[in-house]
Protein backbone atom coordinates (compact mmCIF):
# COMPACT_ATOMS: atom_id res chain seq x y z
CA UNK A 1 15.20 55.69 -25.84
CA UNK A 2 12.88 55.09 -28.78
CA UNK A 3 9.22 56.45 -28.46
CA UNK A 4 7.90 52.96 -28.96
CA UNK A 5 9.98 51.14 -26.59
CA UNK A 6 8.71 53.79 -24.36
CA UNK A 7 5.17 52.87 -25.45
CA UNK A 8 6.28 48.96 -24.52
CA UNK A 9 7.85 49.75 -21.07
CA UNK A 10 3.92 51.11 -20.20
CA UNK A 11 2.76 48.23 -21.27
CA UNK A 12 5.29 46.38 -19.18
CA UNK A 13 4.82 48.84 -15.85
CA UNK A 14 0.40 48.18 -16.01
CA UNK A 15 1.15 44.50 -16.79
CA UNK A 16 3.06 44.14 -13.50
CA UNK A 17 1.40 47.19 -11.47
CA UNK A 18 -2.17 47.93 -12.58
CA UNK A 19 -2.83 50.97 -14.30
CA UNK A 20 -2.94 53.01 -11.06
CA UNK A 21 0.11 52.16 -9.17
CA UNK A 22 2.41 52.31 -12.30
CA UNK A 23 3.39 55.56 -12.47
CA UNK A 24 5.29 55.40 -8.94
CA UNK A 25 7.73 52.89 -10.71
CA UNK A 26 7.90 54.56 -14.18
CA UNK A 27 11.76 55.16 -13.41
CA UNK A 28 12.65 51.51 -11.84
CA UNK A 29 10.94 50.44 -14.92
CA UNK A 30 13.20 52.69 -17.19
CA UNK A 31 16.44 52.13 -15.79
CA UNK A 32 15.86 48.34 -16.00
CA UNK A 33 15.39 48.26 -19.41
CA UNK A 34 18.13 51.02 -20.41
CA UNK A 35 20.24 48.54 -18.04
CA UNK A 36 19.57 45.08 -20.00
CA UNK A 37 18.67 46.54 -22.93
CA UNK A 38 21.65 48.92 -23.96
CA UNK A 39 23.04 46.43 -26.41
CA UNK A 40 19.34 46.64 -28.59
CA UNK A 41 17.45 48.78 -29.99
CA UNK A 42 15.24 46.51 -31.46
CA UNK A 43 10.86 46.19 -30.85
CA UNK A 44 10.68 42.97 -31.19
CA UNK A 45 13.45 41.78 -28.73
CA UNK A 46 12.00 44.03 -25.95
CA UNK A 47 8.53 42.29 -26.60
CA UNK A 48 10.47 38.88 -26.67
CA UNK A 49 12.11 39.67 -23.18
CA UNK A 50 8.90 41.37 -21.78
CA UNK A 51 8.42 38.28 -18.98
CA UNK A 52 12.25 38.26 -18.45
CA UNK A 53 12.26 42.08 -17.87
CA UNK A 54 8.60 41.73 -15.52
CA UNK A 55 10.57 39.65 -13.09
CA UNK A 56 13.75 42.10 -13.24
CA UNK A 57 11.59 44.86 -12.79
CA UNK A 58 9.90 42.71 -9.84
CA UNK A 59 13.10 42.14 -8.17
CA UNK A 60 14.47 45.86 -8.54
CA UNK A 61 11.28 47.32 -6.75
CA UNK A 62 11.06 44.81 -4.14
CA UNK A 63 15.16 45.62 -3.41
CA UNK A 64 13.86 49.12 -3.61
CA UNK A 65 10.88 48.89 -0.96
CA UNK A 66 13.13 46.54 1.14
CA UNK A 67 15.42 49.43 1.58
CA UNK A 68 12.98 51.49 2.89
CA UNK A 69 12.67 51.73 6.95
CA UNK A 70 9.03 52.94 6.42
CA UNK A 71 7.77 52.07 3.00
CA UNK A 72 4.96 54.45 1.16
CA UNK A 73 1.42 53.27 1.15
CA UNK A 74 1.64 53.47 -2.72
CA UNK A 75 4.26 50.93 -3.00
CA UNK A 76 3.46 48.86 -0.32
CA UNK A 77 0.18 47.96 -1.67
CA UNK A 78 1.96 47.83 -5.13
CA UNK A 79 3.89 44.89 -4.04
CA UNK A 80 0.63 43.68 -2.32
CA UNK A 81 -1.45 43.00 -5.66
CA UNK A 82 2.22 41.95 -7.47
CA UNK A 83 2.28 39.39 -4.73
CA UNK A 84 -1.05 38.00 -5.27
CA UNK A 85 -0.46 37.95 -8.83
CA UNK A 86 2.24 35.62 -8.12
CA UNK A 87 0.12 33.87 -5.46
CA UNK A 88 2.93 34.69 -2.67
CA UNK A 89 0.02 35.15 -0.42
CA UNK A 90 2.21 35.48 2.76
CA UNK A 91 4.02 38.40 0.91
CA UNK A 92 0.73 39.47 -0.25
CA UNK A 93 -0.70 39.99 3.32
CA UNK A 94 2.32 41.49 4.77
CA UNK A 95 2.37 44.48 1.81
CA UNK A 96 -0.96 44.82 2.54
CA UNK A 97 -0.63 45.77 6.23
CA UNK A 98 2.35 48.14 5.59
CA UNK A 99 0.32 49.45 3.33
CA UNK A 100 -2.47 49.46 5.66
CA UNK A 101 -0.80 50.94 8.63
CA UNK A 102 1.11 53.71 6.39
CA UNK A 103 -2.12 54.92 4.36
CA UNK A 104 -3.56 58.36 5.85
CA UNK A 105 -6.84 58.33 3.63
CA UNK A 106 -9.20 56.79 5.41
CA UNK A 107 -10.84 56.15 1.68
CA UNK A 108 -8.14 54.50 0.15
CA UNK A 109 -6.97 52.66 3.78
CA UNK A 110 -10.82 51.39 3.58
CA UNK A 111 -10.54 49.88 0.15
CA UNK A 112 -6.55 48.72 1.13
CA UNK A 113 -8.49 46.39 4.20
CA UNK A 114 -11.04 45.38 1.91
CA UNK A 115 -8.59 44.02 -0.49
CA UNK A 116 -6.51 42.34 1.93
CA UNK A 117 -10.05 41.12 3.16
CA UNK A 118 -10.72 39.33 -0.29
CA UNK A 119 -7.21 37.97 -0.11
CA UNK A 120 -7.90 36.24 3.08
CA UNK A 121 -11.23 35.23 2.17
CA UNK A 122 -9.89 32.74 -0.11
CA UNK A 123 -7.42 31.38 2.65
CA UNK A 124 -10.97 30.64 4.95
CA UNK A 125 -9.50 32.95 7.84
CA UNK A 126 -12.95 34.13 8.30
CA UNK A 127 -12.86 36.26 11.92
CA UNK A 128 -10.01 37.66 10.43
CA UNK A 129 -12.16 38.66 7.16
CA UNK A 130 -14.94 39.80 9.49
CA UNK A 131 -12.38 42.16 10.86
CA UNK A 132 -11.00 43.61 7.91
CA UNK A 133 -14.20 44.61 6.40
CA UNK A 134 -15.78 45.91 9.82
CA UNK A 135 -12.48 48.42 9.75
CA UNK A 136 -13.47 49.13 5.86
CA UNK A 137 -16.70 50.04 7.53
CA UNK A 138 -15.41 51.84 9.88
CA UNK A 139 -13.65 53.94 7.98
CA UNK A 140 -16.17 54.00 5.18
CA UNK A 141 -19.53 53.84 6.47
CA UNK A 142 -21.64 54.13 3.13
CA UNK A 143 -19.26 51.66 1.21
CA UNK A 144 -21.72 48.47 0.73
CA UNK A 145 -18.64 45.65 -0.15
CA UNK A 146 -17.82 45.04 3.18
CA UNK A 147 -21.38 44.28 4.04
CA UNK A 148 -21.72 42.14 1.34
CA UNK A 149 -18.19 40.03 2.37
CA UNK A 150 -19.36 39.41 5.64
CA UNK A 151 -22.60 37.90 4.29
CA UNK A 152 -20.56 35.46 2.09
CA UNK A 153 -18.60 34.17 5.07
CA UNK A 154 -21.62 33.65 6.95
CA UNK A 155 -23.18 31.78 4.78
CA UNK A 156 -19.98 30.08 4.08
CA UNK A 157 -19.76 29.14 8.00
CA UNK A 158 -23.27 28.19 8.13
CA UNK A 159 -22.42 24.32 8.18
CA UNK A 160 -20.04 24.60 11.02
CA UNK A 161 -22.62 26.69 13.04
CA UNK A 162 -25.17 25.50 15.66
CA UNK A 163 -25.93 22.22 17.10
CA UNK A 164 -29.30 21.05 15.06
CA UNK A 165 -29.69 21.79 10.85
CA UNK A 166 -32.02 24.55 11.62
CA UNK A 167 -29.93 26.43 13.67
CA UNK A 168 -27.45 26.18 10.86
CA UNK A 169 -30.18 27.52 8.40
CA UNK A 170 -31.07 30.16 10.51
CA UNK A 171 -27.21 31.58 9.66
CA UNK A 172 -28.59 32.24 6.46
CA UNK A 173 -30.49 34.44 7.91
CA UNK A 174 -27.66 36.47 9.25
CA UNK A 175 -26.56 36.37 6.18
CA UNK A 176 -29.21 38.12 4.59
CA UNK A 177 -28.94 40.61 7.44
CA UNK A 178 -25.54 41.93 5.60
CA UNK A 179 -26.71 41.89 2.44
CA UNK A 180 -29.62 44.04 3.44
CA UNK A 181 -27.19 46.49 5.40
CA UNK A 182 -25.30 46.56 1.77
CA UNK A 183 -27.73 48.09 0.01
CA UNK A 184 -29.12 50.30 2.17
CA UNK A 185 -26.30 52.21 2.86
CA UNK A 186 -24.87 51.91 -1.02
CA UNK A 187 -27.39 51.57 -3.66
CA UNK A 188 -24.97 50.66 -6.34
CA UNK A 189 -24.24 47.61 -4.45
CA UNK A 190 -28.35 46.70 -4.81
CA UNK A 191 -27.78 43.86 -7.90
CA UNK A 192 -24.99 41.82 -6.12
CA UNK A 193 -27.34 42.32 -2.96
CA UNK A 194 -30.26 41.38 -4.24
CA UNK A 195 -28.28 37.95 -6.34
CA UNK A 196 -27.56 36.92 -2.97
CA UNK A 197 -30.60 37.42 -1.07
CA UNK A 198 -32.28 35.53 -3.92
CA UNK A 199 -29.96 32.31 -3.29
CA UNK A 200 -29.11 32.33 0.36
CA UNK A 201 -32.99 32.81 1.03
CA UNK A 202 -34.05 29.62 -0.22
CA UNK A 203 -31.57 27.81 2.72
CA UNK A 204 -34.11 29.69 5.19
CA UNK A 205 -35.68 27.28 7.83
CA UNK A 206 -39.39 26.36 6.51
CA UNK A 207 -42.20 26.98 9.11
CA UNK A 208 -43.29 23.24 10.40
CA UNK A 209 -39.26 22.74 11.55
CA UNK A 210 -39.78 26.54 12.70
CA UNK A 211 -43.02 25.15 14.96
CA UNK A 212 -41.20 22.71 16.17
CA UNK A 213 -38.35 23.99 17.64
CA UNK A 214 -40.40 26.91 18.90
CA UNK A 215 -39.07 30.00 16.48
CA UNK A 216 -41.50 32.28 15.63
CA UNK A 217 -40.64 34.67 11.92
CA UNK A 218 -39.40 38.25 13.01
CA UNK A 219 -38.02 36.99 16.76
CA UNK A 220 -34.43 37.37 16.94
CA UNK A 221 -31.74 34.39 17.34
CA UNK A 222 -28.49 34.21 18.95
CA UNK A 223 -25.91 32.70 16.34
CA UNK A 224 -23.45 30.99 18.22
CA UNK A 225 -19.76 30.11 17.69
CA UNK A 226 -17.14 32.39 16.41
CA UNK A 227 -19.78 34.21 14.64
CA UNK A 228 -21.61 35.29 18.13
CA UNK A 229 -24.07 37.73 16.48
CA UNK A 230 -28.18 37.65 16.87
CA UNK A 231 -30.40 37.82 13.48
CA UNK A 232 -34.05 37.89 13.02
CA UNK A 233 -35.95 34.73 11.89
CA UNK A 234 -36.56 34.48 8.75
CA UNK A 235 -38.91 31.31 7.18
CA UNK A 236 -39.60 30.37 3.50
């Protein structure tokens, strides 16, 4: 095979892959093309074909995983992110777990439930979020993401919380709590924390609504519904 098609088939393996999980499939990826490409020797027909050969190549790994009583964790969550790329989410979230449930690192099996996390995130599942990135935690206790995940779904949920508009606002406030946590434990998540303190803060009950419903700033608060976590007031 030609050095450049070789140079093209890369190209092809981190288009459909990423850049990390490519190498696993280097030889799915090779075979395919010597398979439908035998007949040509030509550049410009392999670029031509590259979207035809991306699904081939799709088809021959999933075959190849599907095979496998007990897939690796490498091409498990390989499928995973080509599954979201093709916005198969239901695919996507069943790669995930195998990928999940196979992975011994509990660095990489952190980042594999934080993914899967993000994934979900946009679906609106948010316990199941929550849970995900507390097991990211869990098994990465210095990692600030998760923290900072949670906090979006709060303050995503914060409408559908509490009986009266400031016990809604006062989910902010929770919030805030995970944003906080973020940076404390990982400093190089401080700029996203800080961007989201600075615009969830301003949805903090003011202090005459505060007087009035008897909250006092620094007592804690029981959020209620599927959240079920306290906070500390926090006024503006």
């Amino acid at each position: 095979m030609k050095t450049t098609h070789k140079f093209l088939i890369a190209v092809i393996l981190i288009s459909i892959f990423g850049i990390t999980s490519a190498v696993s499939h280097a030889n799915v990826v090779k075979n395919t093309v010597e398979d439908n490409l035998a007949s040509s020797d030509k550049d410009d027909y392999l670029l031509e074909k590259k979207d035809t050969l991306e699904k081939i190549v799709s088809r021959e790994v999933a075959y190849k995983n599907a095979k496998d009583d007990e897939p690796s964790s490498s091409s498990a969550i390989s499928m995973a992110r080509l599954f979201v790329k093709k916005n198969d989410i239901a695919k996507a979230i069943e790669s995930y777990e195998k990928a999940i449930n196979s992975e011994t690192d509990k660095y990489e099996k952190a980042n594999y439930c934080y993914e899967l996390a993000s994934v979900i995130y946009e679906q609106k599942d948010y316990p199941r979020v929550r849970n995900l990135a507390n097991q990211a935690i869990s098994l990465n206790p210095e990692w600030g993401k998760p923290y900072i995940l949670i906090g979006k779904i709060y303050a995503a949920s914060a409408k559908s919380i509490g009986e009266s508009d400031i016990q809604q606002r006062l989910v902010y406030c929770l919030a805030v709590d995970q944003f906080i946590k973020a940076k404390a434990v990982d400093p190089d998540t401080s700029a996203e924390a800080n961007k989201e303190i600075a615009t969830y803060s301003q949805y903090f009950p003011n202090k005459e609504d505060a007087f009035f419903e008897n909250l006092k700033a620094g007592s804690a608060f029981k959020i209620g519904g599927w959240i079920n976590e306290s906070t500390t007031v926090r006024l503006r």
